[in-house]
C-alpha atoms as a PDB file:
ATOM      1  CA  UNK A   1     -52.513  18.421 283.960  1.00  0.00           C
ATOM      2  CA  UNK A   2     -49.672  18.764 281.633  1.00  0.00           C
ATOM      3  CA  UNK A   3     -47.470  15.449 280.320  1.00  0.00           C
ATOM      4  CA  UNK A   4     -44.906  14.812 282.449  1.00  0.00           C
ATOM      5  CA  UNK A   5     -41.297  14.700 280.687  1.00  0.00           C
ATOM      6  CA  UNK A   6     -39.299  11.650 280.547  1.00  0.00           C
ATOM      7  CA  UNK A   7     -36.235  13.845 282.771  1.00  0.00           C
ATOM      8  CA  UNK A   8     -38.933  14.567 284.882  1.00  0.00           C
ATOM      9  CA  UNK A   9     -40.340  11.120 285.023  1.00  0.00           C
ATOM     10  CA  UNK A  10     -36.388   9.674 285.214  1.00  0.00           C
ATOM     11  CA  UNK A  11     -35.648  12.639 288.269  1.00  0.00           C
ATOM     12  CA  UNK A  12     -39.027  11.055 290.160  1.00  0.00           C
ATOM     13  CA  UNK A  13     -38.074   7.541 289.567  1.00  0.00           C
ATOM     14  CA  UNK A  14     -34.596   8.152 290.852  1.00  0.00           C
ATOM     15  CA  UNK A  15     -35.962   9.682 294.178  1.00  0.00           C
ATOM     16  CA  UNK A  16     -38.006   6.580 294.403  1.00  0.00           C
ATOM     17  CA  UNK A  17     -34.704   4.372 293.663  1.00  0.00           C
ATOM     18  CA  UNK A  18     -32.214   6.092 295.671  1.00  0.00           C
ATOM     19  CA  UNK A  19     -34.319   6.192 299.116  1.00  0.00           C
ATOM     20  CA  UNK A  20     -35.542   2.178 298.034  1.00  0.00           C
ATOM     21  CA  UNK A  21     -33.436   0.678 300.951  1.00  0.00           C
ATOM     22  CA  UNK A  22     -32.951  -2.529 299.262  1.00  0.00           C
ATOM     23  CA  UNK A  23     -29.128  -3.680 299.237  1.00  0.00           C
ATOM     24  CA  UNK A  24     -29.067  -4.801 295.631  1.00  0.00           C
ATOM     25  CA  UNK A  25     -29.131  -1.014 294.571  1.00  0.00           C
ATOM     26  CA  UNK A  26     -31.860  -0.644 291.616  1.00  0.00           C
ATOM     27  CA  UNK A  27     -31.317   2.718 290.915  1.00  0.00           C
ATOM     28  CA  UNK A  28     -28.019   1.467 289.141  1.00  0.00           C
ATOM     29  CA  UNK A  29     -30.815  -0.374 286.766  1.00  0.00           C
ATOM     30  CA  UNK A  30     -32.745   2.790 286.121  1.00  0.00           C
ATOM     31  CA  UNK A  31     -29.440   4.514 285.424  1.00  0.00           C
ATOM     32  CA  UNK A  32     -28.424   2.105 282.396  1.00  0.00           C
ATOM     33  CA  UNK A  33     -31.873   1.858 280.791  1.00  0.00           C
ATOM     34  CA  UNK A  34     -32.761   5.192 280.771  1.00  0.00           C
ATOM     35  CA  UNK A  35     -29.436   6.127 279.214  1.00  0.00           C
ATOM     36  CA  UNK A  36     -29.426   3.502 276.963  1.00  0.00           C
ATOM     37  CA  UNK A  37     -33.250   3.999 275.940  1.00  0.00           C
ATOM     38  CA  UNK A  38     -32.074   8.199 275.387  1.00  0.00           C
ATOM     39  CA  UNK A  39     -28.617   7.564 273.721  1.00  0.00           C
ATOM     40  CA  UNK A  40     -27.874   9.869 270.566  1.00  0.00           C
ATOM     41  CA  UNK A  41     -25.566  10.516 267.996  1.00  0.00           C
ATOM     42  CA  UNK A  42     -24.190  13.154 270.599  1.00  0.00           C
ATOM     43  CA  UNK A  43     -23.874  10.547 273.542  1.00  0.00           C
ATOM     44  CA  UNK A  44     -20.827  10.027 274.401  1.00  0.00           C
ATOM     45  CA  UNK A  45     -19.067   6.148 273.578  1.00  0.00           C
ATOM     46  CA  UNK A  46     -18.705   5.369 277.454  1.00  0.00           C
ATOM     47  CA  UNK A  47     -22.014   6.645 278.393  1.00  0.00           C
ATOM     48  CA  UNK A  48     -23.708   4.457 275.623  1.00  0.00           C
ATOM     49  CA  UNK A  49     -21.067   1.505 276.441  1.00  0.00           C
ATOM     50  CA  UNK A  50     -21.415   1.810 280.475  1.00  0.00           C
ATOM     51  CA  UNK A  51     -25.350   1.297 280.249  1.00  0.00           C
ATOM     52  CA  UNK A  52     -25.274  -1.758 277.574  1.00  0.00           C
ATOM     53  CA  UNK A  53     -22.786  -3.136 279.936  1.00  0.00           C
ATOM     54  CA  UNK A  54     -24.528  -2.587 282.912  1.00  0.00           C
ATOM     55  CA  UNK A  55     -28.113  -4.224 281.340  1.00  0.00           C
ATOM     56  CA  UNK A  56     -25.861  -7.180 279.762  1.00  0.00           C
ATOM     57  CA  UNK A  57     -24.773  -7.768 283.119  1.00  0.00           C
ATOM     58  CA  UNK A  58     -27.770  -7.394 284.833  1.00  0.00           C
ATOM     59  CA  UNK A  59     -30.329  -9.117 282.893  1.00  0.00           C
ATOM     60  CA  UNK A  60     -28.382 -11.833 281.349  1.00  0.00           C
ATOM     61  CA  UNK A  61     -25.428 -12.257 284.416  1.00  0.00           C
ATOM     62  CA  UNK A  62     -28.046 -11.274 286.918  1.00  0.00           C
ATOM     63  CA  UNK A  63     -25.661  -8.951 288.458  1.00  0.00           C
ATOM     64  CA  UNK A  64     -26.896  -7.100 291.594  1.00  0.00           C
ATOM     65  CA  UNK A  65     -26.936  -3.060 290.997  1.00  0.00           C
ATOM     66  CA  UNK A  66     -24.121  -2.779 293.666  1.00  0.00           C
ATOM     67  CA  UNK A  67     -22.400  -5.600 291.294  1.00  0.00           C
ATOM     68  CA  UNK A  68     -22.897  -3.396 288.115  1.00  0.00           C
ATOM     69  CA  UNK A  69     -21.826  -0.536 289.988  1.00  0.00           C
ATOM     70  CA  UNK A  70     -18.401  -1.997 291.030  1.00  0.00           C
ATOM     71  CA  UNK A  71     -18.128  -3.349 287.764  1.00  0.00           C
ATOM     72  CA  UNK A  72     -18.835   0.448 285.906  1.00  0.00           C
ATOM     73  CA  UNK A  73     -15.797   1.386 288.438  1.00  0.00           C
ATOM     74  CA  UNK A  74     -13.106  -1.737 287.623  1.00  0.00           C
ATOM     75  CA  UNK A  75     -14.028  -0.398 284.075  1.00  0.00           C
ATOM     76  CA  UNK A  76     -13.254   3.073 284.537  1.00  0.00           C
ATOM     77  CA  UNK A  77     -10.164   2.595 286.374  1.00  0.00           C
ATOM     78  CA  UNK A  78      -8.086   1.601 283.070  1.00  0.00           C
ATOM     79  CA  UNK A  79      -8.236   4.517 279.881  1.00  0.00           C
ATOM     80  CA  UNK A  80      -9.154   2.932 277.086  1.00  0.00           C
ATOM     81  CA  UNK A  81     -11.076   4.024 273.379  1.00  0.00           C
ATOM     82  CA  UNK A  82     -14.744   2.874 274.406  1.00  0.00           C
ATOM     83  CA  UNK A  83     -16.505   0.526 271.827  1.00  0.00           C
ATOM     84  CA  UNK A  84     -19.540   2.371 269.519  1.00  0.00           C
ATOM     85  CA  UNK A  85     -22.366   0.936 269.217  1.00  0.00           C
ATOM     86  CA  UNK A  86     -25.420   1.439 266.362  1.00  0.00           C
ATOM     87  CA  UNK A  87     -28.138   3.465 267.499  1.00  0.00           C
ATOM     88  CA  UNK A  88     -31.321   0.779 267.315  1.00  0.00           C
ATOM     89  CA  UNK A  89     -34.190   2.502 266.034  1.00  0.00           C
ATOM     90  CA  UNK A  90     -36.630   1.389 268.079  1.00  0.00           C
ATOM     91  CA  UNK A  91     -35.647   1.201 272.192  1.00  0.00           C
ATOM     92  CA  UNK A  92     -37.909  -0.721 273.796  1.00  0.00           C
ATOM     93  CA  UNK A  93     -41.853  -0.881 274.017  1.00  0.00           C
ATOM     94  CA  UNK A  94     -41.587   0.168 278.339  1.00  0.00           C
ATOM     95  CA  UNK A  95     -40.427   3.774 279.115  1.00  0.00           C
ATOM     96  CA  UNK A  96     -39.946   5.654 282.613  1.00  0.00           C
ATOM     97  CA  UNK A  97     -42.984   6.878 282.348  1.00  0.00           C
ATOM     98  CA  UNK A  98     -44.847   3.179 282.239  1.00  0.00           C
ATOM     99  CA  UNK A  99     -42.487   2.423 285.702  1.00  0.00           C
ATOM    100  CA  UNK A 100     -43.733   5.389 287.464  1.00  0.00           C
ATOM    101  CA  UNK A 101     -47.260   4.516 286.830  1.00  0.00           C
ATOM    102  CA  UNK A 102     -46.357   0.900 288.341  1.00  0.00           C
ATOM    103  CA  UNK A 103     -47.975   0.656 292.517  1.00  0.00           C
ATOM    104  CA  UNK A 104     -44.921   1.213 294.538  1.00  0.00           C
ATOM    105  CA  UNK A 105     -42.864  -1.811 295.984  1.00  0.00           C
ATOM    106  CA  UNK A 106     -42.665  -4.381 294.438  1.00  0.00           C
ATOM    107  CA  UNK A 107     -44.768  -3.876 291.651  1.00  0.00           C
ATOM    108  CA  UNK A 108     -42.821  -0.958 290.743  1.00  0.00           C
ATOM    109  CA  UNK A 109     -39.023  -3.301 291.037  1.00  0.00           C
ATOM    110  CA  UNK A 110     -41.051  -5.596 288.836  1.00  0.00           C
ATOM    111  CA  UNK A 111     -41.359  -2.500 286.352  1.00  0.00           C
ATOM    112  CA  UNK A 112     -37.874  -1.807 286.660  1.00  0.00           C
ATOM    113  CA  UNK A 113     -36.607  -5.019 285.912  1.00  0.00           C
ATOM    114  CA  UNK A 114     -38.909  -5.225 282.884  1.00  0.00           C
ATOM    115  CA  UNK A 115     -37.940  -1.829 281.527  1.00  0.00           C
ATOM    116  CA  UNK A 116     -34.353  -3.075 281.667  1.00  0.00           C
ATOM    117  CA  UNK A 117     -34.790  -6.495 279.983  1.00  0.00           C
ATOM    118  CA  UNK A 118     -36.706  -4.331 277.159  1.00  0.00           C
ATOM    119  CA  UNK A 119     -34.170  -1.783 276.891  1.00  0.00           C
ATOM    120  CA  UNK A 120     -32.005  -4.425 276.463  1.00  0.00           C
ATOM    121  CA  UNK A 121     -33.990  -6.342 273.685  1.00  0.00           C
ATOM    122  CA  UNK A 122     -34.047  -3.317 271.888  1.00  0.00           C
ATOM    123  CA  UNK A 123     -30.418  -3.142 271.394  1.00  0.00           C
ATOM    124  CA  UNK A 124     -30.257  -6.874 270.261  1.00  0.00           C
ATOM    125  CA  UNK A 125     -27.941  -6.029 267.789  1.00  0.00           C
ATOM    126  CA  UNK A 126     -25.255  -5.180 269.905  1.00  0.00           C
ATOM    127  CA  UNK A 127     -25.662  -8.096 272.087  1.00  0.00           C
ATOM    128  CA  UNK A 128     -22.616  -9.831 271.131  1.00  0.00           C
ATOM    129  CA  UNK A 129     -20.316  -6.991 270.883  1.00  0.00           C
ATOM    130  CA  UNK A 130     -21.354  -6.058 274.788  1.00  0.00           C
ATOM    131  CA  UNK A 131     -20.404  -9.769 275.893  1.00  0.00           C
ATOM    132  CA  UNK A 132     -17.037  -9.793 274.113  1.00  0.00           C
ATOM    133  CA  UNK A 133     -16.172  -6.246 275.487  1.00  0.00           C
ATOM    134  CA  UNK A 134     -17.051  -7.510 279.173  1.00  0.00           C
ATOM    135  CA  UNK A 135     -15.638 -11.120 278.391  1.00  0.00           C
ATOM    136  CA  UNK A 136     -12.148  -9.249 276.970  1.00  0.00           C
ATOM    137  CA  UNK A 137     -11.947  -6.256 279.441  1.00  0.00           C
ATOM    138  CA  UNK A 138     -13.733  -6.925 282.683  1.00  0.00           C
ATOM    139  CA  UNK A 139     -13.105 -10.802 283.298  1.00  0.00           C
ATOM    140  CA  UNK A 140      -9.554 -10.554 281.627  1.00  0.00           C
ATOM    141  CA  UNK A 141      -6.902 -11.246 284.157  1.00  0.00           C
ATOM    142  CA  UNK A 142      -4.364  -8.332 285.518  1.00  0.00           C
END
């Protein structure tokens, strides 16, 4: 049986995700960890700033996905020069591939929720420069 890529493993998860039913929208979590657990030097700044923002917001503001999604939008609405961020070395110690071989249900939501929060670890470093970009540019007042 040959090793399943982490595309792959991301394109199966997503199925799983999308057709999930549940109202908070978790495929919005997938979406930000696995892009900030692949970013590169060839990522581009809002890709890399979108999915920090969206796992700031929903492991440490406990957004809903449908929150993060509206927030990614009220974001997007306004151009602006995207903050970089340093590429952590390491990006976490749970991939896609660990979800996937989480039961479905919610054994596999537990997964998700623990890929995110380790994703997130991972890019402790930019921790602080995530909240002050969402403190300055998403709660600021019109």
């Amino acid at each position: 049986m040959a090793l399943q890529s982490d595309q792959e493993a991301y394109n199966e998860l997503s199925c799983y995700t999308l057709t999930h039913g549940d109202p908070c929208f978790i495929h919005q979590y997938i979406v930000d960890a696995y892009a900030a657990q692949h970013a590169d030097e060839k990522s581009k700044p809002i890709t890399v700033a979108f999915a920090l923002i969206g796992l700031y917001l929903h492991i440490e503001k406990h957004y809903s996905g449908k929150e993060v999604q509206k927030a990614h939008m009220q974001l997007a609405k306004k151009k602006r020069h995207w903050p970089v961020f340093n590429l952590p070395e390491h990006r976490g110690n749970i991939g896609v591939s660990d979800v996937l071989r989480a039961e479905v249900g919610p054994e596999r939501d537990s997964a998700i929720n623990e890929w995110s929060a380790s994703v997130w670890e991972a890019w402790s470093e930019s921790h602080t420069k995530v909240a002050e970009f969402v403190q300055s540019d998403l709660y600021r007042k019109p």
